[in-house]
PDB file of N, CA and C in Angstrom:
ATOM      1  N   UNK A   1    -116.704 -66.232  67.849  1.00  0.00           N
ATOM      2  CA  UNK A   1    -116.520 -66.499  69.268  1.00  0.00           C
ATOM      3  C   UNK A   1    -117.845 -66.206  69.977  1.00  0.00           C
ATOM      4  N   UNK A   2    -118.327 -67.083  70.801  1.00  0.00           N
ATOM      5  CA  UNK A   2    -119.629 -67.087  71.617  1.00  0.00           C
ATOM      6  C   UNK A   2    -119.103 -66.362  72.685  1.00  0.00           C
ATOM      7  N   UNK A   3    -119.476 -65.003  73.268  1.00  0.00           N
ATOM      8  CA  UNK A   3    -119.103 -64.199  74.480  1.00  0.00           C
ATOM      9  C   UNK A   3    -119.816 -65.285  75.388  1.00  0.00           C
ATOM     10  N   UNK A   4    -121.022 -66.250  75.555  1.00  0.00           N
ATOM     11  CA  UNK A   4    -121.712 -66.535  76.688  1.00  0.00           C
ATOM     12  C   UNK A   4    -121.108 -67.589  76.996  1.00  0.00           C
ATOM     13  N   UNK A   5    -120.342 -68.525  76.022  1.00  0.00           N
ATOM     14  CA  UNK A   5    -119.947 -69.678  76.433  1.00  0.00           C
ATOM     15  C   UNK A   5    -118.577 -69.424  77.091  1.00  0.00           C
ATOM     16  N   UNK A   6    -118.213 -68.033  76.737  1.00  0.00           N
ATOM     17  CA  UNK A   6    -116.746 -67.590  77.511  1.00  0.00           C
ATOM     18  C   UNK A   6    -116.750 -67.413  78.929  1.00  0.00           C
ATOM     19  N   UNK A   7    -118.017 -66.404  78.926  1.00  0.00           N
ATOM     20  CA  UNK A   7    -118.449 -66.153  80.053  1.00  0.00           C
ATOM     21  C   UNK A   7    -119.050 -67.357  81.506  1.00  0.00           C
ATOM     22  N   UNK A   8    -119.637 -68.629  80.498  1.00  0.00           N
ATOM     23  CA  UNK A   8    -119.835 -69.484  81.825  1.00  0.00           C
ATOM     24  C   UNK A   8    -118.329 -69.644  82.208  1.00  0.00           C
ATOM     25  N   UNK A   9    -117.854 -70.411  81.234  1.00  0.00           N
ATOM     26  CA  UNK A   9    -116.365 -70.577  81.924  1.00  0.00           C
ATOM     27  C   UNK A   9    -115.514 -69.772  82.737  1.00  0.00           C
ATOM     28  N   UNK A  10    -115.536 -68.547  82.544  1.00  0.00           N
ATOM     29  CA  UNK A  10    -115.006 -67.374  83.645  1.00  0.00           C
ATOM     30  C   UNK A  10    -116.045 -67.711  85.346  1.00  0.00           C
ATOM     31  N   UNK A  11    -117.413 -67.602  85.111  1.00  0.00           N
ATOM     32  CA  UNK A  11    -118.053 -67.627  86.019  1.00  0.00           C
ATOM     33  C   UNK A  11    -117.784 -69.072  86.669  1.00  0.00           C
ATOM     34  N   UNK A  12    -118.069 -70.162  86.321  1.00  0.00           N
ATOM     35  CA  UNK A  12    -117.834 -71.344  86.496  1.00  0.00           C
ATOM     36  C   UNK A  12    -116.213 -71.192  87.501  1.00  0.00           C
ATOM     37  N   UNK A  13    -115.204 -71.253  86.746  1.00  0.00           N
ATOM     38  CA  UNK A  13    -113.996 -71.000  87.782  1.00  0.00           C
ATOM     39  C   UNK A  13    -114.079 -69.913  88.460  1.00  0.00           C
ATOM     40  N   UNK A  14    -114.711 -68.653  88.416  1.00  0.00           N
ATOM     41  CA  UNK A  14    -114.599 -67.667  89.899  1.00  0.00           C
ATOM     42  C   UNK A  14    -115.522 -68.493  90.775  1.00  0.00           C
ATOM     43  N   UNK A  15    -116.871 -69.314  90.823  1.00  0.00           N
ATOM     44  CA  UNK A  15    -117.465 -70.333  91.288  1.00  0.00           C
ATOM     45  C   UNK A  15    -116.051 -70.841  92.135  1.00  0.00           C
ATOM     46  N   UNK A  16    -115.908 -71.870  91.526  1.00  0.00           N
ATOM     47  CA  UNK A  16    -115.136 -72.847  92.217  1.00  0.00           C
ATOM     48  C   UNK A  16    -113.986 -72.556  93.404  1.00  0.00           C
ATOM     49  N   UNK A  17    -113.413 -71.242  92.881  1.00  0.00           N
ATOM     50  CA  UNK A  17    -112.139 -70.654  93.651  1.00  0.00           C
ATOM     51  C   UNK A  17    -112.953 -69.812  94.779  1.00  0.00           C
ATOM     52  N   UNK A  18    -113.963 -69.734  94.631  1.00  0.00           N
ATOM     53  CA  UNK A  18    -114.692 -68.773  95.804  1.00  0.00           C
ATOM     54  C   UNK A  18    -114.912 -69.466  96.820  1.00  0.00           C
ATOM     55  N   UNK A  19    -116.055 -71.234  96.218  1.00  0.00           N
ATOM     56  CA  UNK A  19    -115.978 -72.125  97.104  1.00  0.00           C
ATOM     57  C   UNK A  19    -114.382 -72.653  98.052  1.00  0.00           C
ATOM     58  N   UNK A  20    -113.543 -72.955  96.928  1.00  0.00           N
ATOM     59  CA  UNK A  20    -112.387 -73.281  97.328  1.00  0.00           C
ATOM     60  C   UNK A  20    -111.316 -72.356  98.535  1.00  0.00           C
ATOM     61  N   UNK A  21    -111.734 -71.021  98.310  1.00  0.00           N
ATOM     62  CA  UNK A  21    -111.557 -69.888  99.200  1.00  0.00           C
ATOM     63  C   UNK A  21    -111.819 -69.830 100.522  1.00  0.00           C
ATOM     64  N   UNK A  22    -113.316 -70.015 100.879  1.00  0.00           N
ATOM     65  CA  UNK A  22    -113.914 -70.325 101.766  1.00  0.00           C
ATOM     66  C   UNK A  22    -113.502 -71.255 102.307  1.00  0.00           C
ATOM     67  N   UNK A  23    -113.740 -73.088 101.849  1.00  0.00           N
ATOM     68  CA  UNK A  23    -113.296 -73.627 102.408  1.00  0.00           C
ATOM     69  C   UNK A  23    -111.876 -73.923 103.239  1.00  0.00           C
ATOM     70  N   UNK A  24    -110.940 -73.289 102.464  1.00  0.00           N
ATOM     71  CA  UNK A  24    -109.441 -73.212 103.039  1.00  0.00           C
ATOM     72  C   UNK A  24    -109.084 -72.412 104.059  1.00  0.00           C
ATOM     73  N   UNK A  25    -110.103 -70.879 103.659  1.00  0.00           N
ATOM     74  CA  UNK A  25    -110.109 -69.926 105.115  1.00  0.00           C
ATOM     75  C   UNK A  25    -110.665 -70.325 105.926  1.00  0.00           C
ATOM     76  N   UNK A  26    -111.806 -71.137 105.900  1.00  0.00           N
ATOM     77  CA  UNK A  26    -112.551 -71.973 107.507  1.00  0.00           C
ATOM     78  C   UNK A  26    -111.813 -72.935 107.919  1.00  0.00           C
ATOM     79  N   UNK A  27    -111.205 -73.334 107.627  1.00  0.00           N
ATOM     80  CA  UNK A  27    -110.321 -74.849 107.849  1.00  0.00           C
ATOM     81  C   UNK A  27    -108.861 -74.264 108.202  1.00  0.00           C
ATOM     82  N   UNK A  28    -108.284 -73.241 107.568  1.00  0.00           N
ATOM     83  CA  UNK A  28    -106.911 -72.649 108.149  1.00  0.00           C
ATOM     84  C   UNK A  28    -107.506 -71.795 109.426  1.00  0.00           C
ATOM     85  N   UNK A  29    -108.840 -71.028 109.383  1.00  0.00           N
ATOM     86  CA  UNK A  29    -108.982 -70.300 110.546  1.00  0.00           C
ATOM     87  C   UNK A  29    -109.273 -71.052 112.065  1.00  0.00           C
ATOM     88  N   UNK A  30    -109.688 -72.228 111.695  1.00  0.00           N
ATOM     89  CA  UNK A  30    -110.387 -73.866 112.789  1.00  0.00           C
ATOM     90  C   UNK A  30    -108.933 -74.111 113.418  1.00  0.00           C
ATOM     91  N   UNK A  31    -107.604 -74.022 112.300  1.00  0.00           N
ATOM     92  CA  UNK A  31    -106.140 -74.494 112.669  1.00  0.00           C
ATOM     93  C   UNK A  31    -105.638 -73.320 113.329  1.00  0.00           C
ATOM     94  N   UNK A  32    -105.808 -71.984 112.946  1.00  0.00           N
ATOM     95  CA  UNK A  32    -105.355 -71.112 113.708  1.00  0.00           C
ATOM     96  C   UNK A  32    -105.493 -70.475 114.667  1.00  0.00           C
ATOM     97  N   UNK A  33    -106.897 -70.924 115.383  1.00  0.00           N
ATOM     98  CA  UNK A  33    -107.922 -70.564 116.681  1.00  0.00           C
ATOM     99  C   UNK A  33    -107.424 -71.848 117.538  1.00  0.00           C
ATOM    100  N   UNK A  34    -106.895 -72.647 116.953  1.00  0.00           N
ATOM    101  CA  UNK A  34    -106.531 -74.060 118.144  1.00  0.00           C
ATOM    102  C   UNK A  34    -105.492 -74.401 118.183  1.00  0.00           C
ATOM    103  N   UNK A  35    -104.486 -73.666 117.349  1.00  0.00           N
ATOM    104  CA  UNK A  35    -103.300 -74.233 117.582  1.00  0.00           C
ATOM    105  C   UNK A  35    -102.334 -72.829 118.485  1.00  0.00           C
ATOM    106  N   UNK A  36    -102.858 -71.659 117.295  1.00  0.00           N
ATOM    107  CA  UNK A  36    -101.766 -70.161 117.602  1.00  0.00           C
ATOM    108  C   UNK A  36    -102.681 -69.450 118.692  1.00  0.00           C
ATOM    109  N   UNK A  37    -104.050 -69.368 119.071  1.00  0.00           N
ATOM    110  CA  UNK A  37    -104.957 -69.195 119.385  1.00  0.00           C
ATOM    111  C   UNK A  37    -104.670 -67.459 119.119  1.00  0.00           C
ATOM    112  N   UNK A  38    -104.915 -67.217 117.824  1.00  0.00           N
ATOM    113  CA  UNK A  38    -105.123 -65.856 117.195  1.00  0.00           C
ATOM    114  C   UNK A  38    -106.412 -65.292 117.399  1.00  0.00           C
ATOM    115  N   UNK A  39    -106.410 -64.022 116.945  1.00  0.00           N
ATOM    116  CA  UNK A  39    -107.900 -63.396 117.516  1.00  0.00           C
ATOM    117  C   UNK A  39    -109.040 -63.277 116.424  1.00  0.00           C
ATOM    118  N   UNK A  40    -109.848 -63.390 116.521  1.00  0.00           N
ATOM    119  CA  UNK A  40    -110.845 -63.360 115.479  1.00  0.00           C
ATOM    120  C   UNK A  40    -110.354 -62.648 114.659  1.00  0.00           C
ATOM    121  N   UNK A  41    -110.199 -61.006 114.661  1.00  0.00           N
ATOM    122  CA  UNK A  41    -109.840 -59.774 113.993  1.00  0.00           C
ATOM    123  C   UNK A  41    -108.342 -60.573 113.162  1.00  0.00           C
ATOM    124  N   UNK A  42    -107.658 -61.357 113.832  1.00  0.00           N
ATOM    125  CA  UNK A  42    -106.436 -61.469 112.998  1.00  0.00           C
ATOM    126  C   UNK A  42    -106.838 -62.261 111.650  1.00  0.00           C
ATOM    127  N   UNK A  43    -107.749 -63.027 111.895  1.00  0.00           N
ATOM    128  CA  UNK A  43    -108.160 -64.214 111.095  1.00  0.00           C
ATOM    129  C   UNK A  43    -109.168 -63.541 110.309  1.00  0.00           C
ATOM    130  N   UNK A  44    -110.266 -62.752 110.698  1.00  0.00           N
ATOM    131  CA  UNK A  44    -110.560 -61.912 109.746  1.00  0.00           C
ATOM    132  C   UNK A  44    -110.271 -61.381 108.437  1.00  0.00           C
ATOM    133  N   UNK A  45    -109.177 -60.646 108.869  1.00  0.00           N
ATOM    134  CA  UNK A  45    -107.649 -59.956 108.198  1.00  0.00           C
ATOM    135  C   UNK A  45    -107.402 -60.738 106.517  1.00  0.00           C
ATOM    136  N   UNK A  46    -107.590 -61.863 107.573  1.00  0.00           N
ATOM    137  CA  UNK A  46    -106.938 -62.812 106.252  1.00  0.00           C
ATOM    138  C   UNK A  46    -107.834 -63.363 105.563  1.00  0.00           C
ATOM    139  N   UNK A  47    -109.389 -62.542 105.081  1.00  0.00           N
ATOM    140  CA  UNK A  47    -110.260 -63.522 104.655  1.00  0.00           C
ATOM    141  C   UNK A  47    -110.594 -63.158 103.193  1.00  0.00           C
ATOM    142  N   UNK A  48    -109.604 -61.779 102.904  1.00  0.00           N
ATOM    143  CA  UNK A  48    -110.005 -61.243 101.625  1.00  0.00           C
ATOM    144  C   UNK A  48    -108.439 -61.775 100.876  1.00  0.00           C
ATOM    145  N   UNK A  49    -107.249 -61.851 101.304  1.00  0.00           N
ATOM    146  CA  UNK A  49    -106.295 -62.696 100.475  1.00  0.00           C
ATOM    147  C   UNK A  49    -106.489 -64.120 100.158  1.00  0.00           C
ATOM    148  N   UNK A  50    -107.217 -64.969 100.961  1.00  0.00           N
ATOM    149  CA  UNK A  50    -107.388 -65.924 101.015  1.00  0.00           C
ATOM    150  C   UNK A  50    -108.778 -66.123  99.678  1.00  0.00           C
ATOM    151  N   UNK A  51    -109.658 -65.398  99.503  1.00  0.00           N
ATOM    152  CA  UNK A  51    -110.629 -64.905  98.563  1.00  0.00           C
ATOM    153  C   UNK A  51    -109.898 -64.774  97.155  1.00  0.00           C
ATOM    154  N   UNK A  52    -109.482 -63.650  97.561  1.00  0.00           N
ATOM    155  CA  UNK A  52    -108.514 -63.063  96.330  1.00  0.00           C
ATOM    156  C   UNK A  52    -107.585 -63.762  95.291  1.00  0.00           C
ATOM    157  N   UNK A  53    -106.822 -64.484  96.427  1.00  0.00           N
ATOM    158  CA  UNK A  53    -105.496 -65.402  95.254  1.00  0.00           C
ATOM    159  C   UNK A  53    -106.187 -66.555  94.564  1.00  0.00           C
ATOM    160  N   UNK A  54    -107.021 -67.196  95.188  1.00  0.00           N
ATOM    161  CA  UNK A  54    -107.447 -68.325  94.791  1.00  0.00           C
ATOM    162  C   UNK A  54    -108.001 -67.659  93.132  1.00  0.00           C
ATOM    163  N   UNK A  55    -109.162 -67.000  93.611  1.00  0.00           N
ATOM    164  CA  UNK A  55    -110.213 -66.240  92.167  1.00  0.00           C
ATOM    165  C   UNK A  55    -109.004 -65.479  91.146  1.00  0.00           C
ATOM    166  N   UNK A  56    -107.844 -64.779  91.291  1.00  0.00           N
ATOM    167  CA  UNK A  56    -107.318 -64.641  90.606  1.00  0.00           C
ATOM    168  C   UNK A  56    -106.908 -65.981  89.765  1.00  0.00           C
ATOM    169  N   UNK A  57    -105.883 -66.700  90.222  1.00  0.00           N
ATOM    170  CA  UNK A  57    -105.478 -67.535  89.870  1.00  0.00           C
ATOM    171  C   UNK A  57    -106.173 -68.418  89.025  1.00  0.00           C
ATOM    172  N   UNK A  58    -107.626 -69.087  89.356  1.00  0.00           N
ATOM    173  CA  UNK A  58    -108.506 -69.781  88.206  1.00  0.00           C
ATOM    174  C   UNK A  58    -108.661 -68.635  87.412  1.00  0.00           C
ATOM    175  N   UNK A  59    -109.390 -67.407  87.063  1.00  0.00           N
ATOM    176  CA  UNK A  59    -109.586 -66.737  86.014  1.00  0.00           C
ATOM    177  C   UNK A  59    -108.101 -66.653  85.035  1.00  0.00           C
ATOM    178  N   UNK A  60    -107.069 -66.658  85.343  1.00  0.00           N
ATOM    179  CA  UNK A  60    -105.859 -67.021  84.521  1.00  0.00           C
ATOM    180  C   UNK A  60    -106.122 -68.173  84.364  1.00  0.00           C
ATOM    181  N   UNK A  61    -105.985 -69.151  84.876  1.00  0.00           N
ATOM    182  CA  UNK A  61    -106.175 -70.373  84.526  1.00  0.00           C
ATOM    183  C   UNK A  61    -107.585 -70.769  83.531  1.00  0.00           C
ATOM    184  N   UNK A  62    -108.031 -70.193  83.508  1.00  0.00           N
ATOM    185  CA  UNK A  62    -109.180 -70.552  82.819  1.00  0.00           C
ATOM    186  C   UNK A  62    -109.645 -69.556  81.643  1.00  0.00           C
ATOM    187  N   UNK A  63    -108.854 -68.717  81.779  1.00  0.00           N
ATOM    188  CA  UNK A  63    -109.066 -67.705  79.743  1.00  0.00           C
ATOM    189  C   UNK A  63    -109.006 -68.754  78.819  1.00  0.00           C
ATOM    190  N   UNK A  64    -107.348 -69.561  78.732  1.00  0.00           N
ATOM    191  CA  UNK A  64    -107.355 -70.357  77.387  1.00  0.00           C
ATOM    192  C   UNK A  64    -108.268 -71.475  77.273  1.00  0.00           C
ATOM    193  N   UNK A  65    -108.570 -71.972  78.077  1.00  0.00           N
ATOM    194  CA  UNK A  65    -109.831 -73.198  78.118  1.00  0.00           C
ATOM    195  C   UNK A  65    -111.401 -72.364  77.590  1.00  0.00           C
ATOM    196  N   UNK A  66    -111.219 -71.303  77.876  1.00  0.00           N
ATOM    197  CA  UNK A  66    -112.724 -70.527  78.128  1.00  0.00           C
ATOM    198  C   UNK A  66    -112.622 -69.848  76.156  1.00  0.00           C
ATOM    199  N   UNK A  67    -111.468 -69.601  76.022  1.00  0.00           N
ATOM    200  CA  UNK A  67    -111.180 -68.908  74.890  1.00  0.00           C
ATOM    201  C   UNK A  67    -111.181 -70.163  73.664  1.00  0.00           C
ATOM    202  N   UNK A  68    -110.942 -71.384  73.915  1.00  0.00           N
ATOM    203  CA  UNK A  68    -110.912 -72.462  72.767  1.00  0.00           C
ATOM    204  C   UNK A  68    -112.260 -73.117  72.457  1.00  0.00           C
ATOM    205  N   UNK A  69    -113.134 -72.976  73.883  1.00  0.00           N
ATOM    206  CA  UNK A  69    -114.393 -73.463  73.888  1.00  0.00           C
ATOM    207  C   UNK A  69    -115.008 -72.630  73.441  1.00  0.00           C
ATOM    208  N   UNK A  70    -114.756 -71.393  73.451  1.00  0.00           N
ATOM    209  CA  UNK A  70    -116.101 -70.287  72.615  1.00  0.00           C
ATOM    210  C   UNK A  70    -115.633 -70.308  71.333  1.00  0.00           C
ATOM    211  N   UNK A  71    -114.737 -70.702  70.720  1.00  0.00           N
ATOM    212  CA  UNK A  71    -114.533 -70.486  69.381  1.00  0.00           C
ATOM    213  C   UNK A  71    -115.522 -71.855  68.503  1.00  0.00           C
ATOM    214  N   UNK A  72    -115.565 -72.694  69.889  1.00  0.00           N
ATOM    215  CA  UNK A  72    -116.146 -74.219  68.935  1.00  0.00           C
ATOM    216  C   UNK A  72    -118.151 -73.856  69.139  1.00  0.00           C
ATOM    217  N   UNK A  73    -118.433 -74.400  67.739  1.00  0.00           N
ATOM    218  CA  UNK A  73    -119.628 -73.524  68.136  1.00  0.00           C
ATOM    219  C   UNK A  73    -120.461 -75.300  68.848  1.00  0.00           C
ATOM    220  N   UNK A  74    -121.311 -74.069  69.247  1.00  0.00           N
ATOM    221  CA  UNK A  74    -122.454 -75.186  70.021  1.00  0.00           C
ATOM    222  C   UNK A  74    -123.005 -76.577  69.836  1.00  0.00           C
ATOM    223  N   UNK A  75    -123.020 -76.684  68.235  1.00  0.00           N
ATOM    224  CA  UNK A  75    -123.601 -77.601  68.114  1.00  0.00           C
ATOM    225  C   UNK A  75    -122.631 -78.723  67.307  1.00  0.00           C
ATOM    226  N   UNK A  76    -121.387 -78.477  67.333  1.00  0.00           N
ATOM    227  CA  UNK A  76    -120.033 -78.919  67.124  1.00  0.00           C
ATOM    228  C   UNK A  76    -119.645 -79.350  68.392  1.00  0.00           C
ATOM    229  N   UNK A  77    -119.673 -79.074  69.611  1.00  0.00           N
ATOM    230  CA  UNK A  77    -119.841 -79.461  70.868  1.00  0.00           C
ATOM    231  C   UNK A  77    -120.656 -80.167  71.282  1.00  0.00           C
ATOM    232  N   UNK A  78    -121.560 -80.487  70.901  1.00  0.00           N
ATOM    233  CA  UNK A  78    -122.579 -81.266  71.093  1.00  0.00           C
ATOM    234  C   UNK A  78    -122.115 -82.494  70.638  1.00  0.00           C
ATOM    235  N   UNK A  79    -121.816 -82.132  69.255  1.00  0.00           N
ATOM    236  CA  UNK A  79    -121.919 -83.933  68.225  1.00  0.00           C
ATOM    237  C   UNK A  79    -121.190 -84.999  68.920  1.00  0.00           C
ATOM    238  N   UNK A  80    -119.966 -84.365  69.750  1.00  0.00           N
ATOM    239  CA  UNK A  80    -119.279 -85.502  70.392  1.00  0.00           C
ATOM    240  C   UNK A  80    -119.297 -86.077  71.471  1.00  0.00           C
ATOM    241  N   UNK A  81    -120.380 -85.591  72.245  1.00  0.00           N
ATOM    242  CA  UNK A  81    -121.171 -86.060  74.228  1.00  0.00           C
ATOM    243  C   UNK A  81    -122.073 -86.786  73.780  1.00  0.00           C
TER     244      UNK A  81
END
């Protein structure tokens, strides 16, 4: 098992869910300043669950993908791109 090729894949999806994080908390906080007109501090509040579930959720999601690809070695990965 390649630890580094495990490791992009962990990094790679906390990547994505971080972006994905962000974007959903700026875009729910844009909906919740104009519609509920909540207070900064409330929306704040909500910027580390909104962080949180997403990055949990891909790192589960992404062990067994991360765990089948490090077992294949590198240049066995290669032969078929």
């Amino acid at each position: 098992m390649h630890p580094f090729v495990f490791t992009l894949f962990l990094w790679e999806a906390t990547g994505l869910a971080t972006a994905g994080g962000c974007l959903g908390w700026f875009a729910g906080s844009i909906f919740l300043l104009g519609v509920y007109r909540l207070s900064i501090l409330a929306i704040l509040e909500l910027l580390f669950p909104a962080l949180l579930i997403p990055v949990v959720v891909a790192l589960v999601a992404a062990l067994y993908p991360a765990r089948q690809a490090a077992k294949i070695l590198p240049s066995e990965a290669m032969r078929y791109e």
